[in-house]
Protein backbone atom coordinates (compact mmCIF):
# COMPACT_ATOMS: atom_id res chain seq x y z
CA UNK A 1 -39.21 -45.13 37.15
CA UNK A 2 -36.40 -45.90 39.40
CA UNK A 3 -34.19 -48.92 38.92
CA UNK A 4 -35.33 -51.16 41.73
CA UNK A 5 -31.78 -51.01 43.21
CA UNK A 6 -31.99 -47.34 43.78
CA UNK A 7 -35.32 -47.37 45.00
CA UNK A 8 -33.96 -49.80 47.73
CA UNK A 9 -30.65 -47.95 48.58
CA UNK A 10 -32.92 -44.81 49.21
CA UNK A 11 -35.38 -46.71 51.26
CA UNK A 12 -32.46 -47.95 53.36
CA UNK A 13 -30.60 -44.48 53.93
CA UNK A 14 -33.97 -42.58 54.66
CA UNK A 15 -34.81 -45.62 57.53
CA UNK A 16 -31.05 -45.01 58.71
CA UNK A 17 -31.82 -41.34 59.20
CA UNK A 18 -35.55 -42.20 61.05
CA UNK A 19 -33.66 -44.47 63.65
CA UNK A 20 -30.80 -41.96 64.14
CA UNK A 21 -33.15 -39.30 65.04
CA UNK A 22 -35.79 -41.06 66.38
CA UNK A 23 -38.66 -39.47 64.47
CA UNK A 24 -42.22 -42.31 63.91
CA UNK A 25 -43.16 -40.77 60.63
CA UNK A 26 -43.36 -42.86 56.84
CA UNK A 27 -40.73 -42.40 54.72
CA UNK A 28 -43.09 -40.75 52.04
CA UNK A 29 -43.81 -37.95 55.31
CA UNK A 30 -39.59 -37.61 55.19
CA UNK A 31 -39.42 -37.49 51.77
CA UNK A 32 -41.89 -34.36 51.76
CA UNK A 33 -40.61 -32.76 55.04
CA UNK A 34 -37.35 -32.63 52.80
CA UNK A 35 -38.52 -31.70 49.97
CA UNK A 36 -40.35 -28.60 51.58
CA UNK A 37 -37.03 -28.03 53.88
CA UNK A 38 -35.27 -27.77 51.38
CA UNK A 39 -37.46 -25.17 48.94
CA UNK A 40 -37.83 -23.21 52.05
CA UNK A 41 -34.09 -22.28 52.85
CA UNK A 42 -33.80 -22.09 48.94
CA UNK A 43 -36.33 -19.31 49.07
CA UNK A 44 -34.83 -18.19 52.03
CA UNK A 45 -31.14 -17.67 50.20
CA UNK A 46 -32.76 -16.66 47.40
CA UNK A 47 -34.26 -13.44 49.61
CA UNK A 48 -31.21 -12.48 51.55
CA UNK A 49 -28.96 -12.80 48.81
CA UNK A 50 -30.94 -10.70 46.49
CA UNK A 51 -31.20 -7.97 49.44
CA UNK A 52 -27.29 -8.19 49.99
CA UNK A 53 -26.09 -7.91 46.81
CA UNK A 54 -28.21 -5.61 45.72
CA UNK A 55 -27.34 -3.40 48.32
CA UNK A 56 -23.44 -3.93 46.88
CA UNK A 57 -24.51 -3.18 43.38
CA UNK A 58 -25.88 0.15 44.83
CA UNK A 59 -22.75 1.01 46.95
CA UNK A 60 -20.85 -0.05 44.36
CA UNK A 61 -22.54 2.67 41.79
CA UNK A 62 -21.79 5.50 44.47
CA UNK A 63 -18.14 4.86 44.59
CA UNK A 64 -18.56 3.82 47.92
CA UNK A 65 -16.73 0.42 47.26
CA UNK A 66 -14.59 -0.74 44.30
CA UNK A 67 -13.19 -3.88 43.13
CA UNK A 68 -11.80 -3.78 39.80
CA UNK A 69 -13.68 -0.63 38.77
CA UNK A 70 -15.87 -2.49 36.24
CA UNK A 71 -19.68 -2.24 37.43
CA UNK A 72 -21.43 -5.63 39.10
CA UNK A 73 -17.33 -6.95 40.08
CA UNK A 74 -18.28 -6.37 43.81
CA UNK A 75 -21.86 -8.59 43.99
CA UNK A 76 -20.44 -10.95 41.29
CA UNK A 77 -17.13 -11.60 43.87
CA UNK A 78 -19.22 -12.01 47.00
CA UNK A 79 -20.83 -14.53 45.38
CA UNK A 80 -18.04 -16.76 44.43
CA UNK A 81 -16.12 -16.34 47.53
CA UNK A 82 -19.51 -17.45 49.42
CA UNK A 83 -20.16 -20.58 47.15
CA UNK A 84 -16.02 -21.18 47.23
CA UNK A 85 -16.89 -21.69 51.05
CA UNK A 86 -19.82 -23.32 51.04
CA UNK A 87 -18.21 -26.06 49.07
CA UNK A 88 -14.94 -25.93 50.85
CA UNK A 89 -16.91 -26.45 54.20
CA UNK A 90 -19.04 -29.62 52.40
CA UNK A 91 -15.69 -30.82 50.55
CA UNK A 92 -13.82 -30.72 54.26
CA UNK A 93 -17.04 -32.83 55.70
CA UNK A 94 -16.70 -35.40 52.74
CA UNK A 95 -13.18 -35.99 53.41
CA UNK A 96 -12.28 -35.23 57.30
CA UNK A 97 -15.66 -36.62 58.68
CA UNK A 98 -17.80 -39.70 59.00
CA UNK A 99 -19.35 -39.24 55.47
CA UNK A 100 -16.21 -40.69 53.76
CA UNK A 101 -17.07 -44.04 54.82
CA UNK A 102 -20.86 -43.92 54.69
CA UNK A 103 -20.36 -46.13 51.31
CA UNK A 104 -16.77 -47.85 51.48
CA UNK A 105 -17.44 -49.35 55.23
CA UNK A 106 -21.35 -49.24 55.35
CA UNK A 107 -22.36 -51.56 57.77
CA UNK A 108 -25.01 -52.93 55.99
CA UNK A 109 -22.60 -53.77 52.97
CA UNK A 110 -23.59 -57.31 52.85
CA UNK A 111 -27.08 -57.11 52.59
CA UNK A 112 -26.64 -54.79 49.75
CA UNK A 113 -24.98 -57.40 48.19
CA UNK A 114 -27.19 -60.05 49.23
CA UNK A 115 -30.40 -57.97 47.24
CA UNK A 116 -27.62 -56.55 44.27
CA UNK A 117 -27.71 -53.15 45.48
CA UNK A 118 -25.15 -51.36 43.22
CA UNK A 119 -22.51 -49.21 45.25
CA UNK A 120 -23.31 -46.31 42.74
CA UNK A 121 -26.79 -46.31 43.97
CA UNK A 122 -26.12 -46.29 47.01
CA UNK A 123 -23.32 -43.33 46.73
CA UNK A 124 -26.33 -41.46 44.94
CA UNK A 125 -28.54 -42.52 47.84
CA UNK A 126 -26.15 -41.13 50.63
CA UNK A 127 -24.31 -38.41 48.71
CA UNK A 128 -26.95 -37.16 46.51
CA UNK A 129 -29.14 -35.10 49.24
CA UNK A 130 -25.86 -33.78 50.41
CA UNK A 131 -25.01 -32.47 47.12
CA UNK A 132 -28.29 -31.35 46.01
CA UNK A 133 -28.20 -28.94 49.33
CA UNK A 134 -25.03 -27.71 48.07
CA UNK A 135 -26.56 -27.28 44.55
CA UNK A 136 -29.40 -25.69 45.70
CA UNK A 137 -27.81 -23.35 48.09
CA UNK A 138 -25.39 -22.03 45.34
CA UNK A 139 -27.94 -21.60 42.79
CA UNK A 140 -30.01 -19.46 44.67
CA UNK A 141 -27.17 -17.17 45.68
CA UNK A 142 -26.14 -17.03 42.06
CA UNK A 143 -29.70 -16.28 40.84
CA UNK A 144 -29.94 -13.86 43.53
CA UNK A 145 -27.05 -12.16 42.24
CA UNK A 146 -28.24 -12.37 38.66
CA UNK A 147 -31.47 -10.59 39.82
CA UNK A 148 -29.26 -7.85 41.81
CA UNK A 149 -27.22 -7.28 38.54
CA UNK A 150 -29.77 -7.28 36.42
CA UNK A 151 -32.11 -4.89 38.54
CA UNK A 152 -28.99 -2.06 38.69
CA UNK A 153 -28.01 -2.62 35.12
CA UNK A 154 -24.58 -4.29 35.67
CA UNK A 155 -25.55 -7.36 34.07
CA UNK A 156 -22.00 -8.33 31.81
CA UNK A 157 -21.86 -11.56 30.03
CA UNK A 158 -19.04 -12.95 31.45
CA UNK A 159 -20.22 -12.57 34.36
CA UNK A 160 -23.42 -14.10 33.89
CA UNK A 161 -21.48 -17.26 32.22
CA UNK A 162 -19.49 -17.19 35.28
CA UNK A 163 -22.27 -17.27 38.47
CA UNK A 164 -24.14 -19.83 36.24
CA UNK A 165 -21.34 -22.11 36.09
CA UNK A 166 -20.33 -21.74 39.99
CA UNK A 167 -23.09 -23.74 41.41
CA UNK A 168 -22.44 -26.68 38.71
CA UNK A 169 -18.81 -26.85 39.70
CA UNK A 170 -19.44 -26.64 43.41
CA UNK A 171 -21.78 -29.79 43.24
CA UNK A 172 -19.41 -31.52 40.56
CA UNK A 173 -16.86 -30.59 43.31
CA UNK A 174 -18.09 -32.04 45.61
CA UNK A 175 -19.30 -35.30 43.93
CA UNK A 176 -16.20 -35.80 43.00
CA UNK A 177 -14.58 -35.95 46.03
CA UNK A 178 -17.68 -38.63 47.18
CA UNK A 179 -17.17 -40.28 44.39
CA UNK A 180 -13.12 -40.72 45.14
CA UNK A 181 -13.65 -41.62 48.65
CA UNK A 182 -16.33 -44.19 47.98
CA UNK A 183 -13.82 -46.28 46.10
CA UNK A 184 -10.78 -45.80 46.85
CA UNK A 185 -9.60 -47.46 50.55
CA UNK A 186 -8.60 -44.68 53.27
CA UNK A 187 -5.11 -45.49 53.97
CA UNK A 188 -3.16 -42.99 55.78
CA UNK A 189 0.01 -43.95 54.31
CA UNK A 190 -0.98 -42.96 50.76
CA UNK A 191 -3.74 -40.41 51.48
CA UNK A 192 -0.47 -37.60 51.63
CA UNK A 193 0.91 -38.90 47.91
CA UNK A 194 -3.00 -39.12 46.83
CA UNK A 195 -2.94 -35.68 47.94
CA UNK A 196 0.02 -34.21 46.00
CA UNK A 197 -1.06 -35.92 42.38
CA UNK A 198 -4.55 -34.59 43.01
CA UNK A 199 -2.73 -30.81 43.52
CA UNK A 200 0.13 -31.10 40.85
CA UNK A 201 -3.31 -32.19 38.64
CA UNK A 202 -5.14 -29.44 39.58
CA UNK A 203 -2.30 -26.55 38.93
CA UNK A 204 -2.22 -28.97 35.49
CA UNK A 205 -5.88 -28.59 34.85
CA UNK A 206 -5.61 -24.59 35.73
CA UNK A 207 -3.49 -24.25 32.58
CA UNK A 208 -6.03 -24.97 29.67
CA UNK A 209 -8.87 -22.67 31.92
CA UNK A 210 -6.10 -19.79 31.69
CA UNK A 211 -5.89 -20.24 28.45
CA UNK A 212 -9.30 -20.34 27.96
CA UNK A 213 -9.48 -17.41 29.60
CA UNK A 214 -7.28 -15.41 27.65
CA UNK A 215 -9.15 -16.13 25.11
CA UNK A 216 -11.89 -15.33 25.72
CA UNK A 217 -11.12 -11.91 26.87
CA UNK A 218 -8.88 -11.11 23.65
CA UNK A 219 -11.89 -11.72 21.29
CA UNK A 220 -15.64 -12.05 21.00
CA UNK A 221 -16.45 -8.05 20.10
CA UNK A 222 -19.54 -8.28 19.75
CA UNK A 223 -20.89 -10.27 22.13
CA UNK A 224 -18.42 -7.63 24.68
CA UNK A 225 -16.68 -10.56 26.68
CA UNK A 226 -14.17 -8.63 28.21
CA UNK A 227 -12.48 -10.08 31.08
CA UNK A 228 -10.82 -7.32 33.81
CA UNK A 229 -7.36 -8.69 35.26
CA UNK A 230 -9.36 -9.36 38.34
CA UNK A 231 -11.78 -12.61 36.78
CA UNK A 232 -9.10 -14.08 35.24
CA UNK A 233 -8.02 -16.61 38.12
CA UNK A 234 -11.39 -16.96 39.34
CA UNK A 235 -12.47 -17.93 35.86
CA UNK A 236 -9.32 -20.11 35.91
CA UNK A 237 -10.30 -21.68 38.86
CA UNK A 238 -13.94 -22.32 38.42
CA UNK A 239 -13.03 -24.21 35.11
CA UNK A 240 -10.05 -26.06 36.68
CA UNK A 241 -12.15 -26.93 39.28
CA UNK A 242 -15.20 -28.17 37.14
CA UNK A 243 -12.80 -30.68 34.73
CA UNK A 244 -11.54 -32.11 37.29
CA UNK A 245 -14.27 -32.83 39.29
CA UNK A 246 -16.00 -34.21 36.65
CA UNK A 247 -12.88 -36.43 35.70
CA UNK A 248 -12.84 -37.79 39.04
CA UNK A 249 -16.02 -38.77 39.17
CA UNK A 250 -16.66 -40.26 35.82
CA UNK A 251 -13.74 -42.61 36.69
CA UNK A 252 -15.22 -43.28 40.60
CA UNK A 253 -18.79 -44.04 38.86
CA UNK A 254 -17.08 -46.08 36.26
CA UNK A 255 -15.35 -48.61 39.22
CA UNK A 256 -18.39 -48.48 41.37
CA UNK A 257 -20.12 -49.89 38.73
CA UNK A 258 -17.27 -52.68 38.06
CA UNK A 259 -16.88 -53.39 41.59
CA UNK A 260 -19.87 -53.09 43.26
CA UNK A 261 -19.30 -53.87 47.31
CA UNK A 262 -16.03 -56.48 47.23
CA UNK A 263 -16.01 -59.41 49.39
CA UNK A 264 -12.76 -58.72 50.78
CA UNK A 265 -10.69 -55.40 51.38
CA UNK A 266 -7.12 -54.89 50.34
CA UNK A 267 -6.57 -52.73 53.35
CA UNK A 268 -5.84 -54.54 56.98
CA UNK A 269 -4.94 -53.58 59.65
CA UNK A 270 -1.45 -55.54 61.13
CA UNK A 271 -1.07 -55.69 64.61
CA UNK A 272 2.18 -56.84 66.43
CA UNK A 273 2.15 -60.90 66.98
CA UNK A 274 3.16 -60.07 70.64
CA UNK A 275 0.50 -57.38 71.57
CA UNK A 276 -1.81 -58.56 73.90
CA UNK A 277 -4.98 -57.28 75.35
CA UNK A 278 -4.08 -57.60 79.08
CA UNK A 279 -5.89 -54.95 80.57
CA UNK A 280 -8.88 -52.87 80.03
CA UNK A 281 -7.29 -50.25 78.58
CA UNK A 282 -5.40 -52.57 76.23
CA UNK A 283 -8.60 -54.07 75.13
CA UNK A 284 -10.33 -50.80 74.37
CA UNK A 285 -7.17 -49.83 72.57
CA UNK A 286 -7.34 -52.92 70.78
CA UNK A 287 -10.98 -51.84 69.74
CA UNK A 288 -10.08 -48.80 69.07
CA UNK A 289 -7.30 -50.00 66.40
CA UNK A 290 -9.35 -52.64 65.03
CA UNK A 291 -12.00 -49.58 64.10
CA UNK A 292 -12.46 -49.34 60.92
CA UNK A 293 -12.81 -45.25 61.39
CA UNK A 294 -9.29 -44.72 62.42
CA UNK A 295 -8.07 -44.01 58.99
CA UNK A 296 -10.60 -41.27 59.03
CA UNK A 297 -9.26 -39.97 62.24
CA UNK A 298 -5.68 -39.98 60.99
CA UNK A 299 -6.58 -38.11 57.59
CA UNK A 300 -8.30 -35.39 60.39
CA UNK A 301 -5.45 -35.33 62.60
CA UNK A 302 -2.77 -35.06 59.38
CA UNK A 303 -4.65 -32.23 58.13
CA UNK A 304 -4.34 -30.14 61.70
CA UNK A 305 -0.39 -31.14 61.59
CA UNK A 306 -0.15 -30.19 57.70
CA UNK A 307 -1.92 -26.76 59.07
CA UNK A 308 0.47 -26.47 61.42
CA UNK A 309 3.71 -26.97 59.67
CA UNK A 310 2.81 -24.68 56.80
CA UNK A 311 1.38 -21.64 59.76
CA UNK A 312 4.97 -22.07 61.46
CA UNK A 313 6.84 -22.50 58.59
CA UNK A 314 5.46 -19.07 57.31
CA UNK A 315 6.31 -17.51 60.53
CA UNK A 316 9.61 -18.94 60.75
CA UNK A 317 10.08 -17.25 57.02
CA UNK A 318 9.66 -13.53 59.28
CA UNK A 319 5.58 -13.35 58.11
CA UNK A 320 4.29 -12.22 61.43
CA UNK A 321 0.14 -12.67 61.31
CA UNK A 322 -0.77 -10.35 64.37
CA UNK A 323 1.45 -7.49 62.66
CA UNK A 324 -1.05 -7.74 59.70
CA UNK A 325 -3.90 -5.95 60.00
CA UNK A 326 -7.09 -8.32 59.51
CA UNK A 327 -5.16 -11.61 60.04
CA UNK A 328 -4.44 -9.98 63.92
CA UNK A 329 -7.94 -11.32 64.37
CA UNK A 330 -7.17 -15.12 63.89
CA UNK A 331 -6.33 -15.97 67.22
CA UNK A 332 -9.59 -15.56 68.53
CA UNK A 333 -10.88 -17.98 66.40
CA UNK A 334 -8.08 -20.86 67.86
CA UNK A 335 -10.60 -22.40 70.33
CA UNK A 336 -13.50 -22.71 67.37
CA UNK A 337 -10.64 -24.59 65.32
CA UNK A 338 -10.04 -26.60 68.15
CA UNK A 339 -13.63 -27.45 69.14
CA UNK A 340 -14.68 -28.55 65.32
CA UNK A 341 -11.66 -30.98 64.86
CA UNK A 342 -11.77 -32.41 68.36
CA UNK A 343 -16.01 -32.65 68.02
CA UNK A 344 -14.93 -34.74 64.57
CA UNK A 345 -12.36 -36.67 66.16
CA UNK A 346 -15.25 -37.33 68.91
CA UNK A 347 -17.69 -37.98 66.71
CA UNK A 348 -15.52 -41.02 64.58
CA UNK A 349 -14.77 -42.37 67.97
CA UNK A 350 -18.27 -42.58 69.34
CA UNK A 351 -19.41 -45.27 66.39
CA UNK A 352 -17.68 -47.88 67.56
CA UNK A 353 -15.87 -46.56 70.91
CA UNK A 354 -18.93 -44.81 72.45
CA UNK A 355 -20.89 -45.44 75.39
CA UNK A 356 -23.79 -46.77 72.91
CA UNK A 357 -21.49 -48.99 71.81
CA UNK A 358 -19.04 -49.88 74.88
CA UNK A 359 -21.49 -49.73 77.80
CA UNK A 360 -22.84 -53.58 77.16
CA UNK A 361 -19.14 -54.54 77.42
CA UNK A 362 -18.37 -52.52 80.19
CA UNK A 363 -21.68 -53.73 82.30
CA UNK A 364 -20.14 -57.52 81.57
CA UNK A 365 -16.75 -56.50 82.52
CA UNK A 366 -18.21 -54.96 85.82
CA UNK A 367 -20.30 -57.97 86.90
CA UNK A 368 -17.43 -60.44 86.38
CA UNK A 369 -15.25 -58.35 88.94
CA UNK A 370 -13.54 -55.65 87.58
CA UNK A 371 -13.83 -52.26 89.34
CA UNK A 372 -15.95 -49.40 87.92
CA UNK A 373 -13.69 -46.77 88.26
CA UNK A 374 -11.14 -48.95 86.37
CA UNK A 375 -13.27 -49.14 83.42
CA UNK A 376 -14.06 -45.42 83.69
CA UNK A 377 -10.65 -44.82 83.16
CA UNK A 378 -9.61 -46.95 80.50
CA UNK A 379 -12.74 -45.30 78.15
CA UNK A 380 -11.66 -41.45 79.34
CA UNK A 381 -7.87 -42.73 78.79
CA UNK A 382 -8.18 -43.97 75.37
CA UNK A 383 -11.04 -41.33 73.98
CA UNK A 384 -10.44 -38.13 75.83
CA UNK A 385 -6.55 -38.66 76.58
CA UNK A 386 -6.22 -39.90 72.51
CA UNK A 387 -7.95 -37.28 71.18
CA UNK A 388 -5.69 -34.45 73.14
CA UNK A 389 -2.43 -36.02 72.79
CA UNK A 390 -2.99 -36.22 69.19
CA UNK A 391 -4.38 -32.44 68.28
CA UNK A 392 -2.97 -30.44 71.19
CA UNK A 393 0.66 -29.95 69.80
CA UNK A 394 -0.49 -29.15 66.67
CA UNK A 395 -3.05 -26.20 68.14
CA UNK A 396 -0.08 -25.44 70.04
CA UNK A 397 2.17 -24.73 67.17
CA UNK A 398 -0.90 -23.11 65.21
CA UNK A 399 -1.61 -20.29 68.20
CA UNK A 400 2.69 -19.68 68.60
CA UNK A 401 2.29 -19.14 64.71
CA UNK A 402 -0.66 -16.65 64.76
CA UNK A 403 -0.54 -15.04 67.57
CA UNK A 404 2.99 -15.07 68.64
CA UNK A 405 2.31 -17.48 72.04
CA UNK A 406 1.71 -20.90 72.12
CA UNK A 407 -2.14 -21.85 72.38
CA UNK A 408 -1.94 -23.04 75.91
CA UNK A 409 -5.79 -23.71 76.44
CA UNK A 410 -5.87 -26.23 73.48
CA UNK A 411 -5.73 -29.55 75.81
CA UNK A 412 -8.91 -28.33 77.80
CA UNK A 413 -10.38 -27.28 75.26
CA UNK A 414 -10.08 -30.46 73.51
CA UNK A 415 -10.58 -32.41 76.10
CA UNK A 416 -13.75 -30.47 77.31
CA UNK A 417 -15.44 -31.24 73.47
CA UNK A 418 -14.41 -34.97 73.92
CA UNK A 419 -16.25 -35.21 77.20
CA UNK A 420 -19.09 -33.03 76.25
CA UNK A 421 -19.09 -36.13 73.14
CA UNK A 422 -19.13 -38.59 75.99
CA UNK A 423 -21.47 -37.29 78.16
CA UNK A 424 -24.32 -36.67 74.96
CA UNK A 425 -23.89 -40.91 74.50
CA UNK A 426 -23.91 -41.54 78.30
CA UNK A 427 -26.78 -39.61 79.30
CA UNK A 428 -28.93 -40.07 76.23
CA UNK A 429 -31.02 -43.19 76.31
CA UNK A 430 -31.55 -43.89 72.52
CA UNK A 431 -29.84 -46.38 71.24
CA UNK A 432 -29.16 -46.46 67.24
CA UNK A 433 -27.03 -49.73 66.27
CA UNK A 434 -26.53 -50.96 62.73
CA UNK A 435 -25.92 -54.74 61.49
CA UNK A 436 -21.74 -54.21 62.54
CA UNK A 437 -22.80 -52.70 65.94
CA UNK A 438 -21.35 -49.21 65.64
CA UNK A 439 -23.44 -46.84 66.52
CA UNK A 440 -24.62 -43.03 65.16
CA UNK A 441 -24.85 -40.22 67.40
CA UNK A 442 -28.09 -39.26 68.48
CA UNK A 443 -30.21 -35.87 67.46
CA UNK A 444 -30.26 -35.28 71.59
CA UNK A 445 -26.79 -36.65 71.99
CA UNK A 446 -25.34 -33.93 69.45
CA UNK A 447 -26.97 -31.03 70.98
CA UNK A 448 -25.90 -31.81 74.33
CA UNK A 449 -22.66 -31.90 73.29
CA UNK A 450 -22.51 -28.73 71.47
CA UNK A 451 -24.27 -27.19 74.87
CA UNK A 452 -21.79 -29.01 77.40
CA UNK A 453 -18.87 -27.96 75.24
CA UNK A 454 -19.23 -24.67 74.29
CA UNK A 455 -17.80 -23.04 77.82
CA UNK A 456 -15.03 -24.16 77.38
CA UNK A 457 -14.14 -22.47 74.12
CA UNK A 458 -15.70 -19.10 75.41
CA UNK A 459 -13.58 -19.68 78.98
CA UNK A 460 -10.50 -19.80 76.57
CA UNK A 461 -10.87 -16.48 74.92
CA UNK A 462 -9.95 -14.70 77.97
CA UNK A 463 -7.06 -13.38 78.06
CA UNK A 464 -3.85 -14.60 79.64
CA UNK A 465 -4.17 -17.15 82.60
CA UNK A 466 -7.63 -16.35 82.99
CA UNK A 467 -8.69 -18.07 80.13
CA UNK A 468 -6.27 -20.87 80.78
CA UNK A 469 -7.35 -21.25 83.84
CA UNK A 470 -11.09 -21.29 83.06
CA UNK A 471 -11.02 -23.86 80.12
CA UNK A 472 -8.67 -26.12 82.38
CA UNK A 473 -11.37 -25.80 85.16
CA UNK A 474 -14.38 -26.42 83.21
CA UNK A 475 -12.63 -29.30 81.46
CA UNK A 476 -12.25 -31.06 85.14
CA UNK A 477 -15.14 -30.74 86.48
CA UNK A 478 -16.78 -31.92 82.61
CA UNK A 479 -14.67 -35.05 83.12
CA UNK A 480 -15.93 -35.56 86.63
CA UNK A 481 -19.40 -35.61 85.62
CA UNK A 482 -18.96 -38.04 82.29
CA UNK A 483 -17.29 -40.36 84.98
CA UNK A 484 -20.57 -40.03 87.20
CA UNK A 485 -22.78 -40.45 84.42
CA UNK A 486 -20.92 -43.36 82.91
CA UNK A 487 -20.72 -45.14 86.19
CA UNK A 488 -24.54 -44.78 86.67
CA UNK A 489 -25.19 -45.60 82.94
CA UNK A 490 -22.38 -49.37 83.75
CA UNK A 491 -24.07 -50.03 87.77
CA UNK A 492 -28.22 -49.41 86.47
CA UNK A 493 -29.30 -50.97 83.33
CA UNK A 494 -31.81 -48.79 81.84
CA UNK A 495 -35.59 -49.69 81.88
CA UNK A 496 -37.57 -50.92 79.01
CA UNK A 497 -40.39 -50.60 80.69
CA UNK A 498 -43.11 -48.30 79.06
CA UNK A 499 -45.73 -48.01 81.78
């Protein structure tokens, strides 16, 4: 059985997920619509990775294709490059996203301490379906791709070591990184030299595995574990990846279990003794500092700049990316960037800057005098006005870097996925508050957003001025209807009324 603890912390995250979705089913119903969910896509993997890399094998055999000119190097690759994403993609979530404070700053913190729920059971209660989707996911593309060796007779050892190996790394991955964030405090000041040990550590760890790897393809005759040139750094970095991932989180499961949910928090935020909150805008700002989500929105914003300094500083060095065949093809996918950091961005704001969250304020504001429109300003100033002052430059530099010409349609489009965010919490009535009153984003809320802010990423593809022009456009008249919809949602309180 269960420890009672982790029984509880499950019970707790699975009625988090019911209210955030809305769905009036038992949490035993969940539990199985999971569990089936779950077996299903697994199958599902399973089936079209089998077909694919079958179908590689085959070419492969022909000569139609060739990696490394060893038999099975083709499937075997397309496998670890797809789990290598897969993880990088879940890794990026766990850091950049809301997830990284789903433990740290859960809002129901103190009544886990109240009933001694341990912080490691509830890490395994939030992070553990995450990572068994990962671990699922990449084992069934690795036994597919078993299977498609085996059926064309390509079936090597090493390789066989090596795709059984990549899914337990890729979950170790990205447990480890969990495990980090859940206790250590997310301070932007330290998060870049937290950054650089955990690199120099990882080129450290990726000199044993190359080792490792040598030896193993010096030796071993009989068993024919024969490395070609090509395995050797993925080898290197599959086993580089797994030590440390498992280092990290032996030592993050060994604190949570010494400090389970602290009373108090080293980290505060200081605010100037003169800074007053003399307007609306200056209060929302105030709110908006005070959030405990804005180191996650820093670490997001840092990581756009670091991509930016690193694309311009390789095409200050003379690299030119549109001269270079494949990587010609990047700028097209400047407005997806764009939309995904500016929808996380969004998404932090909205738990404790959203309408959910603000419109009860705003309605109190209103009916002791202040003017609508004045409100309406100050939550489109400090939201969709942050959010593009912050990431625009850096999309800017990114497109001049790529493609040669500044990324002019990064503001609308940025601004357009920050509305879209907006208008998903204004128009949707459900309201989903925890015990700090932040709020999570709706089911209904989230695909309303993707819907309203989708144009504008497809208007900015055009070419030239068109495409300016058409983002720019769409992102008005996007802002014109949040303001409608917000002023509706702060003049007419919604009924409760179920007749």
């Amino acid at each position: 059985m269960m420890p009672p603890s982790l029984t509880a912390a499950f019970a707790f995250e699975r009625v988090r997920f019911l209210a955030a979705v809305g769905w009036n089913i038992s949490l035993r119903m969940l539990a199985w619509l999971a569990i089936t969910a779950t077996v299903i896509v697994a199958l599902l993997t399973f089936g079209a990775g089998l077909i694919a890399l079958w179908l590689l094998c085959i070419l492969e055999a022909e000569g139609v294709i060739s990696v490394d000119g060893a038999p099975g190097s083709a499937a075997a690759l397309a496998t670890v490059i797809t789990v290598f994403y897969i993880t990088g993609g879940a890794c990026l979530r766990e850091i950049f996203g809301p997830r990284r404070l789903a433990v740290q700053c859960n809002p129901n913190r103190g009544l886990f301490r109240a009933l001694d729920v341990e912080m490691r059971h509830v890490f395994i209660a939030t992070c553990g379906p995450r990572c068994a989707v990962v671990l699922l996911t990449s084992a069934s593309l690795a036994a597919s791709a078993i299977t498609a060796l085996a059926m064309s007779g390509c079936a090597r050892p090493i390789l066989l070591v090596l795709l059984t190996a990549t899914p337990l790394t890729a979950t170790a991955a990205v447990l480890g990184i969990g495990g980090w964030l859940a206790t250590h405090e997310a301070r932007p000041l330290t998060s870049a030299f937290r950054a650089i040990v955990v690199m120099l550590g990882s080129a450290a760890l990726g000199i044993p595995a190359f080792v490792l790897t040598r030896l193993l393809s010096g030796g071993l005759g009989p068993w024919n574990w024969s490395l070609p040139a090509l395995w050797e750094p993925v080898a290197a970095g599959t086993v580089a990846s797994g030590l440390g991932a498992a280092h990290i989180l032996s030592l993050s499961w060994r604190r949570m279990a010494r400090d389970s949910f602290p009373l108090c928090s080293r980290g505060r935020i200081r605010l100037p003794p003169s800074y007053r909150a003399g307007t609306v805008t200056g209060a929302l700002w105030l709110n908006l500092v005070r959030s405990p989500h804005q180191s996650a929105i820093a670490s997001t914003v840092s990581a756009v700049t670091l991509v930016a300094s690193v694309v311009s500083a390789v095409r200050l060095a003379g690299v030119n990316a549109e001269t270079l065949g494949p990587l010609s093809t990047i700028g097209g996918f400047l407005p997806w960037m764009a939309f995904i950091a500016a929808l996380t961005v969004a998404e932090l704001l909205s738990k404790d800057n959203g309408p959910v969250v603000l419109v009860p304020r705003l309605r109190v504001l209103w009916e002791n005098g202040i003017a609508a429109r004045t409100l309406i300003a100050g939550v489109l100033g400090t939201q969709v006005g942050f959010t593009a002052v912050l990431l625009s430059p850096a999309f800017g530099i990114i497109g001049w870097a790529v493609t040669g010409a500044p990324f002019w349609a990064a503001p609308s489009v940025i601004a357009a996925t920050v509305s879209a965010s907006l208008l998903g919490s204004s128009v949707s009535t459900a309201v989903v508050k925890h015990a700090d009153g932040s709020a999570d984003v709706t089911l209904a809320a989230a695909l309303l957003t993707l819907l309203a802010a989708s144009p504008a990423g497809l208007l900015a593809l055009l070419p030239g001025a068109i495409g300016v022009g058409g983002s720019s456009l769409y992102a008005i008249i996007l802002l014109g209807v949040v303001a409608l919809c917000l002023h509706r949602r702060i003049i007419y309180l919604p009924s409760v009324s179920r007749e």
